[in-house]
N, C-alpha and C. Protein backbone atom coordinates (compact mmCIF):
# COMPACT_ATOMS: atom_id res chain seq x y z
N UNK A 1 -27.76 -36.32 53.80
CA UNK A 1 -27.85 -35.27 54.77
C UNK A 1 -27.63 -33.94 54.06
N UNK A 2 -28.62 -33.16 54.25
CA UNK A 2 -28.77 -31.74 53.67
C UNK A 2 -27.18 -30.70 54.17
N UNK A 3 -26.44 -29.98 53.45
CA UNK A 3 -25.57 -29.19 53.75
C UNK A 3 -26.13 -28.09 54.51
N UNK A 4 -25.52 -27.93 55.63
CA UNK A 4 -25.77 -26.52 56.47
C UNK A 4 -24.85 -25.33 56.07
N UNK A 5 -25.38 -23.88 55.53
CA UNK A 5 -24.82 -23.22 55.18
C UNK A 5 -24.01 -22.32 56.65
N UNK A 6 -22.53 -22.32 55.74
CA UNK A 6 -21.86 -21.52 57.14
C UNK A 6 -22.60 -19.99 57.71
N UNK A 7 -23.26 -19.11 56.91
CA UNK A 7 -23.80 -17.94 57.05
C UNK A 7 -24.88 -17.83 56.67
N UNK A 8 -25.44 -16.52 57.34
CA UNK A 8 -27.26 -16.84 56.67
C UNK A 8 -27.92 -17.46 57.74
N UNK A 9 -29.53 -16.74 57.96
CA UNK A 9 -30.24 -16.84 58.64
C UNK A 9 -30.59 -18.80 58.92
N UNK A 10 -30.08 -19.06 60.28
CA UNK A 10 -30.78 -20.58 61.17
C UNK A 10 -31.75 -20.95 60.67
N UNK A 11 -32.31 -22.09 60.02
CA UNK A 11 -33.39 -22.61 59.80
C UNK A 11 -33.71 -23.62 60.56
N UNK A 12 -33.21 -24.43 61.53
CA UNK A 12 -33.53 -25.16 62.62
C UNK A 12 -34.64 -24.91 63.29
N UNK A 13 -34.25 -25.83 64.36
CA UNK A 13 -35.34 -25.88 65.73
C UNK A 13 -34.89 -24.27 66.60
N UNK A 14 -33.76 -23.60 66.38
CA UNK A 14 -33.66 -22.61 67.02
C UNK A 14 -33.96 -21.34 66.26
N UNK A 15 -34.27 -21.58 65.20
CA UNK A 15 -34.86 -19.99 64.69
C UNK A 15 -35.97 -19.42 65.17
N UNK A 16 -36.66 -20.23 66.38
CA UNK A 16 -38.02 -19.50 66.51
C UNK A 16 -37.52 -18.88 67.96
N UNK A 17 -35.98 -18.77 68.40
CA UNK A 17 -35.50 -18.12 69.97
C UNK A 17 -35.01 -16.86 68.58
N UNK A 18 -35.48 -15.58 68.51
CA UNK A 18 -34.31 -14.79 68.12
C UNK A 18 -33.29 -14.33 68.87
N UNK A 19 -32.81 -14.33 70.19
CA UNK A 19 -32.02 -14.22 70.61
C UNK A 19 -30.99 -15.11 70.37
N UNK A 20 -30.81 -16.49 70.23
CA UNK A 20 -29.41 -17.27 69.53
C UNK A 20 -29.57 -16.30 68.50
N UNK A 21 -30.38 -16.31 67.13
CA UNK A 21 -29.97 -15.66 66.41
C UNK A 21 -28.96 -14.06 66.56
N UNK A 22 -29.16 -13.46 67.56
CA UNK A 22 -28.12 -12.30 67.86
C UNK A 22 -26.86 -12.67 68.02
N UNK A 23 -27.01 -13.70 68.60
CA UNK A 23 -25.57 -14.46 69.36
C UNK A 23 -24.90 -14.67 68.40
N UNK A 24 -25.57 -15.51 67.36
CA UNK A 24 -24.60 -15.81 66.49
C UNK A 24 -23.97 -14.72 65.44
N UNK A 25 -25.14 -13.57 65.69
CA UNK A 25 -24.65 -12.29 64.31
C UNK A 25 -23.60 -11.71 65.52
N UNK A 26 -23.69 -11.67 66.62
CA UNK A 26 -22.70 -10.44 67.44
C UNK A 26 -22.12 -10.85 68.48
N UNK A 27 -21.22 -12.30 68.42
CA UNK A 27 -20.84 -13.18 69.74
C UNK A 27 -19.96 -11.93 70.67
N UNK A 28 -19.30 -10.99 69.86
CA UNK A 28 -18.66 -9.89 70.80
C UNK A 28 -19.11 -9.26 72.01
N UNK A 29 -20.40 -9.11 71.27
CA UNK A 29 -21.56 -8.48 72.48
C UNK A 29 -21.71 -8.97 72.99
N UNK A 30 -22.29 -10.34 72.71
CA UNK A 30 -22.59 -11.25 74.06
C UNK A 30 -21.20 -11.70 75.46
N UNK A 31 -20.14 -11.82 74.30
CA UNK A 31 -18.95 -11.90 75.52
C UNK A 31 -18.97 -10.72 76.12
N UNK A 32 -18.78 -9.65 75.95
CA UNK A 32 -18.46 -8.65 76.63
C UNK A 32 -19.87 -8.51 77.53
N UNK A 33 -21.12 -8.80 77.47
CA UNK A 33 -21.78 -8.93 78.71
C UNK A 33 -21.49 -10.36 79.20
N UNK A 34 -20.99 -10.95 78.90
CA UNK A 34 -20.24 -12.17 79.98
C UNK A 34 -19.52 -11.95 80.67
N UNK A 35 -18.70 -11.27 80.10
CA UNK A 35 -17.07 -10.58 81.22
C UNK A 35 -17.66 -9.32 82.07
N UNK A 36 -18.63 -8.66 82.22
CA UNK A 36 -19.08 -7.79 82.67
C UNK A 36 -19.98 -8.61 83.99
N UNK A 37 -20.74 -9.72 83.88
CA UNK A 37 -21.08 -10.52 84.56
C UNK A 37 -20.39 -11.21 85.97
N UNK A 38 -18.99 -11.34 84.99
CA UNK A 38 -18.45 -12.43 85.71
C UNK A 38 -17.45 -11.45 86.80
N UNK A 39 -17.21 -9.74 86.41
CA UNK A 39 -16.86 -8.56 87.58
C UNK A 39 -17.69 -8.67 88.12
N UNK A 40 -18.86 -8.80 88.15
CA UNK A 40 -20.22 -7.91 89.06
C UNK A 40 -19.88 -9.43 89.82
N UNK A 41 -19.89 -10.66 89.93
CA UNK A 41 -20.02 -12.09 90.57
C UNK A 41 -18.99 -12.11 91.66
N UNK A 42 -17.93 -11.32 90.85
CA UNK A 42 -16.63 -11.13 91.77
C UNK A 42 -16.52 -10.30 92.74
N UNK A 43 -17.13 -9.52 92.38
CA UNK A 43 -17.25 -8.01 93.03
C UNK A 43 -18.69 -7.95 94.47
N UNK A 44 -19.68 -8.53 94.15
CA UNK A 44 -20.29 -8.74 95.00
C UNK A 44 -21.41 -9.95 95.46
N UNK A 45 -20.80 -10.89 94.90
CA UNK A 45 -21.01 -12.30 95.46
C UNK A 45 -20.09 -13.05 95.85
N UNK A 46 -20.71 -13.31 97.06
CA UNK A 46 -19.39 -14.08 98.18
C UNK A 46 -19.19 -16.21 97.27
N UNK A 47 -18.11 -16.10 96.77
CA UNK A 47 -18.47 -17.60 95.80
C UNK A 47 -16.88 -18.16 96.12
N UNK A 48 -17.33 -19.21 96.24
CA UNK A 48 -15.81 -19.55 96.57
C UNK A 48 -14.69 -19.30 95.53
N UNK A 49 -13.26 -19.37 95.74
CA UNK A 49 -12.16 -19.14 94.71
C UNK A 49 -12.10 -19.94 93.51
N UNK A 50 -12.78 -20.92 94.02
CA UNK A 50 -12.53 -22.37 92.61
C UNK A 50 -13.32 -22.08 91.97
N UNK A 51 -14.76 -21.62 92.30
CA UNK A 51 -16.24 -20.98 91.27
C UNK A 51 -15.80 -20.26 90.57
N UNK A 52 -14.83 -19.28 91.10
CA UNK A 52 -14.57 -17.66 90.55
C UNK A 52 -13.48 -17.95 89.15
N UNK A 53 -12.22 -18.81 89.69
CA UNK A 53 -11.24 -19.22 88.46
C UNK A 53 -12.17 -20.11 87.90
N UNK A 54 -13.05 -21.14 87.93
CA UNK A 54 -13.25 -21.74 87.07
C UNK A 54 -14.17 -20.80 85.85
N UNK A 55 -14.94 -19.61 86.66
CA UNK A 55 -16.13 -18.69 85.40
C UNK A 55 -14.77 -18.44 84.75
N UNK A 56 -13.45 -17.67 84.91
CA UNK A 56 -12.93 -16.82 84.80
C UNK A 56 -12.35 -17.70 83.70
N UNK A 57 -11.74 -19.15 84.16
CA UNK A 57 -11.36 -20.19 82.75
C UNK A 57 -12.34 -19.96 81.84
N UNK A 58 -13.59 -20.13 81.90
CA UNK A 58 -15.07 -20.43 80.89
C UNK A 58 -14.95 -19.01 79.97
N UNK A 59 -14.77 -18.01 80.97
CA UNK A 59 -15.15 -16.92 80.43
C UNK A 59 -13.83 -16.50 79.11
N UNK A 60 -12.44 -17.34 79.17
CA UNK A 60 -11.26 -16.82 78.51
C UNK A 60 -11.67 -18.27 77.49
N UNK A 61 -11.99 -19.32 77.66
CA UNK A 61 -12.53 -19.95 76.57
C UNK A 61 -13.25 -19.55 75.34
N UNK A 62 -14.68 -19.00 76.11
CA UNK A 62 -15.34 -18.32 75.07
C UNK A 62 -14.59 -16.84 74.49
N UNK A 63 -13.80 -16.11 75.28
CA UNK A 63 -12.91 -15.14 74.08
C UNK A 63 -12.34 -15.52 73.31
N UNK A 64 -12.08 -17.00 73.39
CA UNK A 64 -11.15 -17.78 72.27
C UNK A 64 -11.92 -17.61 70.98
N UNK A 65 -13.15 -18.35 71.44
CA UNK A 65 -14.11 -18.84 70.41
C UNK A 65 -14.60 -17.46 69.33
N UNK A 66 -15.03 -15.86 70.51
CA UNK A 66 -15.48 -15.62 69.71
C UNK A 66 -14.24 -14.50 68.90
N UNK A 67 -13.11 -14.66 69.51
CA UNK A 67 -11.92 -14.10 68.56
C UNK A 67 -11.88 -14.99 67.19
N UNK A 68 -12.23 -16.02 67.44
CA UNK A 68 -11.56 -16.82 65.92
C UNK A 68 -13.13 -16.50 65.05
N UNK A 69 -14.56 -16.34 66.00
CA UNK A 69 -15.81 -16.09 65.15
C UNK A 69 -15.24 -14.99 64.42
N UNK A 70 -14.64 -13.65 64.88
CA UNK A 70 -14.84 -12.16 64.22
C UNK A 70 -13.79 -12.63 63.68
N UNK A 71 -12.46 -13.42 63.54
CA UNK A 71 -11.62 -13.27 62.61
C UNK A 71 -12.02 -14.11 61.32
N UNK A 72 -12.95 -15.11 61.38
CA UNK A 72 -13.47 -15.93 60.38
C UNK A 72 -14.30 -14.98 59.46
N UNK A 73 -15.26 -13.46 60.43
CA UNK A 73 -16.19 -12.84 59.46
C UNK A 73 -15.61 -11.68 58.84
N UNK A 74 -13.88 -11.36 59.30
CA UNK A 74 -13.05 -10.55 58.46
C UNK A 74 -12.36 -10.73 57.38
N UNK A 75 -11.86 -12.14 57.79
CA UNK A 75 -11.38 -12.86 56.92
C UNK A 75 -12.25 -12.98 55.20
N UNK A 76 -13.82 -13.50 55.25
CA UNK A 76 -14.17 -13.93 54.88
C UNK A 76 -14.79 -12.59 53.97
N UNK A 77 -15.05 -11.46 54.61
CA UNK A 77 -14.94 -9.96 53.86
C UNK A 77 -13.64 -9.43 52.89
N UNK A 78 -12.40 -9.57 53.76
CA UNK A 78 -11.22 -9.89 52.57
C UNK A 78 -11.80 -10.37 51.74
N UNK A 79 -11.73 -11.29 51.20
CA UNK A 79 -11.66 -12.81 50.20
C UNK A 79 -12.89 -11.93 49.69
N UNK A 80 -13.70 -11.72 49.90
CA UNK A 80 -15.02 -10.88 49.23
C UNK A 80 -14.51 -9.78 48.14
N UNK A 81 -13.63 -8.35 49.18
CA UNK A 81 -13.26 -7.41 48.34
C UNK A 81 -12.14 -7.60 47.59
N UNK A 82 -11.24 -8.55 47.85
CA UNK A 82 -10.04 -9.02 46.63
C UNK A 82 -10.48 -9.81 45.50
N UNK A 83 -11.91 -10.80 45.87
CA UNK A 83 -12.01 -10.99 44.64
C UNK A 83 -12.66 -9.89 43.57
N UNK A 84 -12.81 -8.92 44.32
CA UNK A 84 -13.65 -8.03 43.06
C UNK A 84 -12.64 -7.28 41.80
C-alpha cells in the first residue's frame, strides 16, 4: 500500500471537487461559516431544542478538529524554522 503524504496537493478520487481541496488548506474558514450557519438556524428556523443542541454538539466537535488541524500546521512551521 502506497504511503499517503500528510501535506500537499490530494491525488485521490477527490481532487477533481476543488472545494474539499479548500477545506482541507483553510478548515478555519470553513468552521467559522459553520458556526455562522448554525446562528442563522437558531435565529430563524423554528427546529426543535434537541436539533439545535445536537448542531451545536457537531458544531463544537468540529472546533475540536479544526483547532488541533491549525495547531498541527504551526507546529509543523516551528520544527521548519528551528531546524534552520
Amino acid at each position: 500500500m502506497a504511503s499517503i503524504p500528510k501535506r500537499g496537493r490530494h491525488r485521490g478520487p477527490a481532487a477533481a471537487f476543488p472545494l474539499l481541496e479548500l477545506l482541507r488548506e483553510h478548515p478555519a474558514r470553513a468552521y467559522s461559516i459553520a458556526a455562522a450557519a448554525v446562528v442563522l438556524i437558531a435565529q430563524y428556523v423554528t427546529v426543535p431544542q434537541e436539533a439545535l443542541l445536537g448542531l451545536v454538539a457537531a458544531l463544537l466537535g468540529a472546533g475540536e478538529v479544526t483547532q488541533r488541524v491549525e495547531n498541527a500546521k504551526t507546529a509543523e512551521v516551528l520544527h521548519e524554522i528551528r531546524a534552520r
